[in-house]
PDB file of N, CA and C in Angstrom:
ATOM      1  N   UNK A   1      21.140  10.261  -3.379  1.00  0.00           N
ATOM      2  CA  UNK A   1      20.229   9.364  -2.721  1.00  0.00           C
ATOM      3  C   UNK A   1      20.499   7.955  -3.233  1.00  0.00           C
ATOM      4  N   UNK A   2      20.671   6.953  -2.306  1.00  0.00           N
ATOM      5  CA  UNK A   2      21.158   5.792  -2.662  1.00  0.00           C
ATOM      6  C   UNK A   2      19.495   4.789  -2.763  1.00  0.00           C
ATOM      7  N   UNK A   3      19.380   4.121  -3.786  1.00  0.00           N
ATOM      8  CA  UNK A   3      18.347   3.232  -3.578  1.00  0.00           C
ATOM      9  C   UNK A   3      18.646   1.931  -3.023  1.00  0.00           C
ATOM     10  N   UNK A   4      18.039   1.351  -2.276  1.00  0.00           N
ATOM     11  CA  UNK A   4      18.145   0.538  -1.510  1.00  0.00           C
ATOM     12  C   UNK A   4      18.150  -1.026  -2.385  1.00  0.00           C
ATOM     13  N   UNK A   5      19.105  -1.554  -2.593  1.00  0.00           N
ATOM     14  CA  UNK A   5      19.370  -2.891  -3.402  1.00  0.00           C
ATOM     15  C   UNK A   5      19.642  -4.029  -2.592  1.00  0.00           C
ATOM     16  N   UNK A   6      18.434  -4.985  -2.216  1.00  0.00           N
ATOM     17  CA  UNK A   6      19.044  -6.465  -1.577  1.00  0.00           C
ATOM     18  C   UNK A   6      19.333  -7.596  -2.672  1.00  0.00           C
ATOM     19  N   UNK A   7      20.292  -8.059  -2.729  1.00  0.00           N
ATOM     20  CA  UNK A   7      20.642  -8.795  -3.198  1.00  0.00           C
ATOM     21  C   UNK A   7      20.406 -10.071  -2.662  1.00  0.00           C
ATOM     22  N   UNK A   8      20.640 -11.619  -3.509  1.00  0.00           N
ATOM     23  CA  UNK A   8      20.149 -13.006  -2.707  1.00  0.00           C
ATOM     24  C   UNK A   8      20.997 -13.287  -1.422  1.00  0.00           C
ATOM     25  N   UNK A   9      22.584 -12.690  -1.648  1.00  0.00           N
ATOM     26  CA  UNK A   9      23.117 -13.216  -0.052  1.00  0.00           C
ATOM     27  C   UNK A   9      22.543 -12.318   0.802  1.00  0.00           C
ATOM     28  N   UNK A  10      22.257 -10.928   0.810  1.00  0.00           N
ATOM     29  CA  UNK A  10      21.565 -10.124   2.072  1.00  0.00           C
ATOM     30  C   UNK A  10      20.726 -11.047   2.383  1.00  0.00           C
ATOM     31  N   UNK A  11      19.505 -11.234   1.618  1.00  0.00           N
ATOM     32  CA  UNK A  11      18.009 -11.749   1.672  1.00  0.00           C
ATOM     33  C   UNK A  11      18.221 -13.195   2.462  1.00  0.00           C
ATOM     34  N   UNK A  12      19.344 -13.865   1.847  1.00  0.00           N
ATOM     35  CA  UNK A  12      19.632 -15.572   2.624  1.00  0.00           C
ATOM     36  C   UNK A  12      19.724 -14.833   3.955  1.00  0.00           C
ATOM     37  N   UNK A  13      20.502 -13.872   3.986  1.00  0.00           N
ATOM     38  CA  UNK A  13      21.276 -13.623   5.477  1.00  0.00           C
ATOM     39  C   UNK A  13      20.422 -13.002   6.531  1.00  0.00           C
ATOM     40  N   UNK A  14      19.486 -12.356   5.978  1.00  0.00           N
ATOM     41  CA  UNK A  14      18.437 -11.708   6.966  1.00  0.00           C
ATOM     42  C   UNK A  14      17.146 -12.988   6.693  1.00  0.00           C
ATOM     43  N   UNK A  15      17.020 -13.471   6.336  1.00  0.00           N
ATOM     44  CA  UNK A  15      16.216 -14.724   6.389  1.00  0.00           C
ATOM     45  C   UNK A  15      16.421 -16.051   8.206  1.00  0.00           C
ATOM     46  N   UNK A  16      18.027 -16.196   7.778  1.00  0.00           N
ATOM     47  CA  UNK A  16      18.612 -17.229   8.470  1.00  0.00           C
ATOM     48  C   UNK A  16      18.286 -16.535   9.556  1.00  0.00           C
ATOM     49  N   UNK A  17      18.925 -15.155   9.922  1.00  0.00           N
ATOM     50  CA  UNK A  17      19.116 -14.476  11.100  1.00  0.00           C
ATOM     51  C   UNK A  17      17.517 -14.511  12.082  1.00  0.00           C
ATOM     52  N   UNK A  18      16.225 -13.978  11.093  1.00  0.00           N
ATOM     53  CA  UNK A  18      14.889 -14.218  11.485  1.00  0.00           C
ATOM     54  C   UNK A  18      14.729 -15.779  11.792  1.00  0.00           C
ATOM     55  N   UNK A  19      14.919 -16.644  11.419  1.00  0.00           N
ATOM     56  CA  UNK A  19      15.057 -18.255  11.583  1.00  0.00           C
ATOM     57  C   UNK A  19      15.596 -18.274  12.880  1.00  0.00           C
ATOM     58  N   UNK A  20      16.663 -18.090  13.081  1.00  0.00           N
ATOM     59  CA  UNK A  20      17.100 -18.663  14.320  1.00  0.00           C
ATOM     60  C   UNK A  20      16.781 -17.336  15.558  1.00  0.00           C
ATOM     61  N   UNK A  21      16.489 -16.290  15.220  1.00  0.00           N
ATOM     62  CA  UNK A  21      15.658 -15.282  16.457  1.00  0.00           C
ATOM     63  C   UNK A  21      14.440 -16.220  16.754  1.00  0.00           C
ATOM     64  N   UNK A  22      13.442 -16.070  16.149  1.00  0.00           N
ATOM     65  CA  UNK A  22      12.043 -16.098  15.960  1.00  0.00           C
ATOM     66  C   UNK A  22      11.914 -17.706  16.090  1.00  0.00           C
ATOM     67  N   UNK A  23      12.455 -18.645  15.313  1.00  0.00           N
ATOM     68  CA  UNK A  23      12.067 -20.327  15.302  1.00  0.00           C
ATOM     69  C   UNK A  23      11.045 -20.103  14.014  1.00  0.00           C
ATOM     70  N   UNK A  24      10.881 -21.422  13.887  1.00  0.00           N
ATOM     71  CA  UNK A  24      10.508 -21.991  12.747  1.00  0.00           C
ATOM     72  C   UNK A  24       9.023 -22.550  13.155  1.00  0.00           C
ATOM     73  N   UNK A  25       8.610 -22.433  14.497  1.00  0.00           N
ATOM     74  CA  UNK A  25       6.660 -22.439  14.289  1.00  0.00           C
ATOM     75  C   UNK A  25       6.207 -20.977  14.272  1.00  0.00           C
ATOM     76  N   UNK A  26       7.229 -19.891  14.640  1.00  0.00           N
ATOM     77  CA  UNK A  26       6.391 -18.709  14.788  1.00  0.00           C
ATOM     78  C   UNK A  26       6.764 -17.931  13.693  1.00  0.00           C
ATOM     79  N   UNK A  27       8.090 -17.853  12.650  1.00  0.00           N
ATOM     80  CA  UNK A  27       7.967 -17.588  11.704  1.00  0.00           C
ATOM     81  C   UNK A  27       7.199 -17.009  10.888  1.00  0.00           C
ATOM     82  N   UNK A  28       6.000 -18.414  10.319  1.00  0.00           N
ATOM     83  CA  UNK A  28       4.953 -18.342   8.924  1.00  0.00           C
ATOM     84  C   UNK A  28       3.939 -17.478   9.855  1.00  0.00           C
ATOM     85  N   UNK A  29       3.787 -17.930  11.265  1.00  0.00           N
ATOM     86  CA  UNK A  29       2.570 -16.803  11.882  1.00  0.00           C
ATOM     87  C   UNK A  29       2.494 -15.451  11.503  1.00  0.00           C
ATOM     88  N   UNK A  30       4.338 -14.929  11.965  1.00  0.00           N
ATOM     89  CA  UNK A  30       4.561 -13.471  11.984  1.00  0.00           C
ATOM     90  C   UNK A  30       4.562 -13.280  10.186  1.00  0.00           C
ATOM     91  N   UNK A  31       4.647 -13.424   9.009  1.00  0.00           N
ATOM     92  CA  UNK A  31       4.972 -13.084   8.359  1.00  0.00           C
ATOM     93  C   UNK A  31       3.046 -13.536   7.345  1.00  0.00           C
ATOM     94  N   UNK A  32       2.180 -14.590   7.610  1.00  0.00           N
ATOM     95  CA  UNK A  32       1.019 -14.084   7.965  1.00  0.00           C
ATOM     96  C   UNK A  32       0.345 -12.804   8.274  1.00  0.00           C
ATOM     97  N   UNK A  33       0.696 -12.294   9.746  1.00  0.00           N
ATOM     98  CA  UNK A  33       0.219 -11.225   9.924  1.00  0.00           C
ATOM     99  C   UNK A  33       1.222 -10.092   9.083  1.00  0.00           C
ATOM    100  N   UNK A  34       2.229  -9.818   8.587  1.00  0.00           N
ATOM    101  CA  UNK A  34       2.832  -9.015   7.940  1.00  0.00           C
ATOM    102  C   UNK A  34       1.795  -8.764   6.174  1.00  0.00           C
ATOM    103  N   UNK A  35       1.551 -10.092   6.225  1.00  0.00           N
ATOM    104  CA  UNK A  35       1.112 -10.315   4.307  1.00  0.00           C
ATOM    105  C   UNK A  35      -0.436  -9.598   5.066  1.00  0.00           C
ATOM    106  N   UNK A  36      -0.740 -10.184   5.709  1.00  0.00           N
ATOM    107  CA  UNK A  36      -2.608  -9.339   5.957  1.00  0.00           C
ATOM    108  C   UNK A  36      -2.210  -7.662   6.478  1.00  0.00           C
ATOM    109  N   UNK A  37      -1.167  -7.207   6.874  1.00  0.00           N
ATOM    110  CA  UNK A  37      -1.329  -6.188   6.754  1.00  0.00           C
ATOM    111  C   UNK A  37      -0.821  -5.316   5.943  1.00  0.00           C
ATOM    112  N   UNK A  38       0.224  -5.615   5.329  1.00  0.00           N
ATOM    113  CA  UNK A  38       0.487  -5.408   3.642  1.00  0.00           C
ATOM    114  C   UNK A  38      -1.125  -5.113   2.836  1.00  0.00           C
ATOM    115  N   UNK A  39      -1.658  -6.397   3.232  1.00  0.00           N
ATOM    116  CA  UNK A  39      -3.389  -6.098   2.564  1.00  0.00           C
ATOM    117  C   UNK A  39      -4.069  -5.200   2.590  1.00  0.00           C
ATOM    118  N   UNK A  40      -4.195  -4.863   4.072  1.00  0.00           N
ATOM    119  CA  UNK A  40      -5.180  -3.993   4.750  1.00  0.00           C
ATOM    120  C   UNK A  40      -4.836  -2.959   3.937  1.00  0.00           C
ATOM    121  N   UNK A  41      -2.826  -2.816   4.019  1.00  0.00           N
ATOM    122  CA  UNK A  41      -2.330  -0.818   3.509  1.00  0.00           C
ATOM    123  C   UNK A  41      -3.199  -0.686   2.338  1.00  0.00           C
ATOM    124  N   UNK A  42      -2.690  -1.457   1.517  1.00  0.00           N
ATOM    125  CA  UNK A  42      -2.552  -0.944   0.069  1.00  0.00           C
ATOM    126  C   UNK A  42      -4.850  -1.309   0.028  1.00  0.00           C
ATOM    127  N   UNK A  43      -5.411  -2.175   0.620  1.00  0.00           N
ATOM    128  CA  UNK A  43      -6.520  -1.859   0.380  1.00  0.00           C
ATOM    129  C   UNK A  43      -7.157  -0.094   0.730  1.00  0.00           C
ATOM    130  N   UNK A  44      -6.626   0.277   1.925  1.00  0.00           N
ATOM    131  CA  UNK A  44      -7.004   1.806   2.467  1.00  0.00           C
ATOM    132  C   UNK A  44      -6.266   2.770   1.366  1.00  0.00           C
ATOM    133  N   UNK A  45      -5.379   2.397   0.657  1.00  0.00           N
ATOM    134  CA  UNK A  45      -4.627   3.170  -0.325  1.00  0.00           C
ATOM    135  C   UNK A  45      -5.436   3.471  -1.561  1.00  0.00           C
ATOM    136  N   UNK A  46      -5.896   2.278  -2.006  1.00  0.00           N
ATOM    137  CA  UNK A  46      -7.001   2.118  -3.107  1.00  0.00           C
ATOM    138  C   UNK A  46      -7.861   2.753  -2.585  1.00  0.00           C
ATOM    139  N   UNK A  47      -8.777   2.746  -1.562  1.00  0.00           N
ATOM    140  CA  UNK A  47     -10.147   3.563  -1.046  1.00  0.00           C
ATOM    141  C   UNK A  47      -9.851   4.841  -1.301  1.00  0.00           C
ATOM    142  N   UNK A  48      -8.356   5.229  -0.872  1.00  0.00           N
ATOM    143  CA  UNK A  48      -8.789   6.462  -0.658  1.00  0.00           C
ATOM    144  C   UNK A  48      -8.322   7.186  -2.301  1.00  0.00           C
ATOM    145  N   UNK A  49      -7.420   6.403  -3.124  1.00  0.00           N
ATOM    146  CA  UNK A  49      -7.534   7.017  -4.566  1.00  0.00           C
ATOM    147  C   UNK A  49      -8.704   6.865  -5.414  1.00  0.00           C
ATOM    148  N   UNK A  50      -9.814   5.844  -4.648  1.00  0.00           N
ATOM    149  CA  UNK A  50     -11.327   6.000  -4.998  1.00  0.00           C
ATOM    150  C   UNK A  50     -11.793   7.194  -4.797  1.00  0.00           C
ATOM    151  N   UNK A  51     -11.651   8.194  -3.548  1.00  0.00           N
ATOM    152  CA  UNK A  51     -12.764   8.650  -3.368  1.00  0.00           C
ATOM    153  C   UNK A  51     -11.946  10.229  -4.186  1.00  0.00           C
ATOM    154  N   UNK A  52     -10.663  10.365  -4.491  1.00  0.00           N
ATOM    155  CA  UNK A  52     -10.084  10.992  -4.914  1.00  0.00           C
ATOM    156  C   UNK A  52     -10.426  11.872  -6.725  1.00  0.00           C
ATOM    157  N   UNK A  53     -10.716  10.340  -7.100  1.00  0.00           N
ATOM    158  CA  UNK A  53     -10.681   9.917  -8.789  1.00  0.00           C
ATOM    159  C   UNK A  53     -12.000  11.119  -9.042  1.00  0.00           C
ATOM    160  N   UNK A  54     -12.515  11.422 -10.015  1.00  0.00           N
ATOM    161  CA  UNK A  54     -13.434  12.034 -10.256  1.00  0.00           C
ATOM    162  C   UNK A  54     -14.008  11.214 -10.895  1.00  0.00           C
ATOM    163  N   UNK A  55     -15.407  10.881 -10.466  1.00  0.00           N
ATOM    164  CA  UNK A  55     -16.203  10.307 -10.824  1.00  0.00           C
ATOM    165  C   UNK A  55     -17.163  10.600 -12.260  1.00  0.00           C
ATOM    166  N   UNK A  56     -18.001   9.326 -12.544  1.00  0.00           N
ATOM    167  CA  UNK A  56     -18.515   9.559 -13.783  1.00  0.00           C
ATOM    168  C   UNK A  56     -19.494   9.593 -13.946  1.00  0.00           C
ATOM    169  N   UNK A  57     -20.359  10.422 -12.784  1.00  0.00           N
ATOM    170  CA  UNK A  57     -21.455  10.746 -12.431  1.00  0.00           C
ATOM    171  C   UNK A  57     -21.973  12.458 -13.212  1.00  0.00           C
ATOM    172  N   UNK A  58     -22.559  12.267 -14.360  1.00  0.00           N
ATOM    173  CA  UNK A  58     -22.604  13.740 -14.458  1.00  0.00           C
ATOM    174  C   UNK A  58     -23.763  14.736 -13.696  1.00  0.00           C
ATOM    175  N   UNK A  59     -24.060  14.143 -12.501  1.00  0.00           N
ATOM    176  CA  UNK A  59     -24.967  15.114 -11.897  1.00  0.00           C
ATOM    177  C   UNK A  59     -24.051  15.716 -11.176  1.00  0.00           C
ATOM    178  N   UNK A  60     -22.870  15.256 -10.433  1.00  0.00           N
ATOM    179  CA  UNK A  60     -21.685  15.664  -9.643  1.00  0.00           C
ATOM    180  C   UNK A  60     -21.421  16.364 -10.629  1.00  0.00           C
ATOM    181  N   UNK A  61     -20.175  15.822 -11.464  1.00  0.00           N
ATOM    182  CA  UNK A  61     -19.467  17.081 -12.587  1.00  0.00           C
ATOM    183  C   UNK A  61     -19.987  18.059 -12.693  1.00  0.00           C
ATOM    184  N   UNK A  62     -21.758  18.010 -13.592  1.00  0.00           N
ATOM    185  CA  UNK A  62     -22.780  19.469 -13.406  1.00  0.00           C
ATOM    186  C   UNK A  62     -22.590  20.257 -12.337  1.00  0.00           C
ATOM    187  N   UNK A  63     -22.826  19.581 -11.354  1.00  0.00           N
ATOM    188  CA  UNK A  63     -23.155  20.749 -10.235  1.00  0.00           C
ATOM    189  C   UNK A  63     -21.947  21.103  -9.871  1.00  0.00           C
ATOM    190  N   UNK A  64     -20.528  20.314 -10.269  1.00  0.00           N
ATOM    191  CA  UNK A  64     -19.269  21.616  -9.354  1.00  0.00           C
ATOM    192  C   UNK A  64     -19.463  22.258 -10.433  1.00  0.00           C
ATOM    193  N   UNK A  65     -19.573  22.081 -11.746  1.00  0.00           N
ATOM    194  CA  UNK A  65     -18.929  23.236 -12.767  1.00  0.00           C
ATOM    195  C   UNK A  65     -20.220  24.375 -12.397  1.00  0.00           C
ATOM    196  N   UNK A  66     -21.260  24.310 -12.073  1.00  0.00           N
ATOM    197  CA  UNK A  66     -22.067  25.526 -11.766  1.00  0.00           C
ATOM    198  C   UNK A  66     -21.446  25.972 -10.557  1.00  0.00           C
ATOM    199  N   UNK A  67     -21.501  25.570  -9.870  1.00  0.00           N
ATOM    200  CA  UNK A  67     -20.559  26.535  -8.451  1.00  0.00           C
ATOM    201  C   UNK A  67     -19.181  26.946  -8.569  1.00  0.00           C
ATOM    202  N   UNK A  68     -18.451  26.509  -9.802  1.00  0.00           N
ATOM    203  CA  UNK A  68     -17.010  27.531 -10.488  1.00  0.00           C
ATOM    204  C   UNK A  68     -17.548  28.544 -10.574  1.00  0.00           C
ATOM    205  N   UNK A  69     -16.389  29.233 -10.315  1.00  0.00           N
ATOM    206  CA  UNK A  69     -16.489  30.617 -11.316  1.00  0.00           C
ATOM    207  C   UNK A  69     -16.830  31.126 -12.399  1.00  0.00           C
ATOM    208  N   UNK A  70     -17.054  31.588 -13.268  1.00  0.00           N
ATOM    209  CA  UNK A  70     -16.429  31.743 -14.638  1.00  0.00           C
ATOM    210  C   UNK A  70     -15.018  32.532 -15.013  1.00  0.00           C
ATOM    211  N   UNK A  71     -14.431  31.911 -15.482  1.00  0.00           N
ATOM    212  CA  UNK A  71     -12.845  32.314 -15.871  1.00  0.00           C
ATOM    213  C   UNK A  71     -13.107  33.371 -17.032  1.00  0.00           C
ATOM    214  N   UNK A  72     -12.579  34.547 -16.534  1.00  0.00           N
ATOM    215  CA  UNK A  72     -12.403  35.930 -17.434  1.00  0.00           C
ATOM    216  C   UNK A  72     -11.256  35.347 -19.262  1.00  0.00           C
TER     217      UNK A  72
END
């Protein structure tokens, strides 16, 4: 499995290439909406390793460990 390595001439080169597709007023727009949704991911990412985490509520903890089993 190869990991994926950009180096500064790729990065110049796919830079320039977006520059002259796209132009230079719509650019900072599109890459705007790229950074806010970069945001959004990793905010829904965090929520959901919130609701994941075990909390430090010991009325929760209590009550799953009464509805375990007991282990022989």
């Amino acid at each position: 499995m190869t990991i994926l390595m950009i180096g500064t001439t790729e990065l110049l080169l796919v830079g320039g290439l977006a520059l002259l597709l796209f132009g230079g007023k719509k650019l900072p727009e599109m890459m705007r909406g790229l950074g806010q949704g970069v945001r959004e991911f990793k905010k829904g990412v965090n929520d959901i390793n919130a609701d994941l985490e075990p909390s430090d509520n010991p009325e929760k903890s209590e009550a799953s460990e009464q509805t375990e089993a007991p282990q022989p």
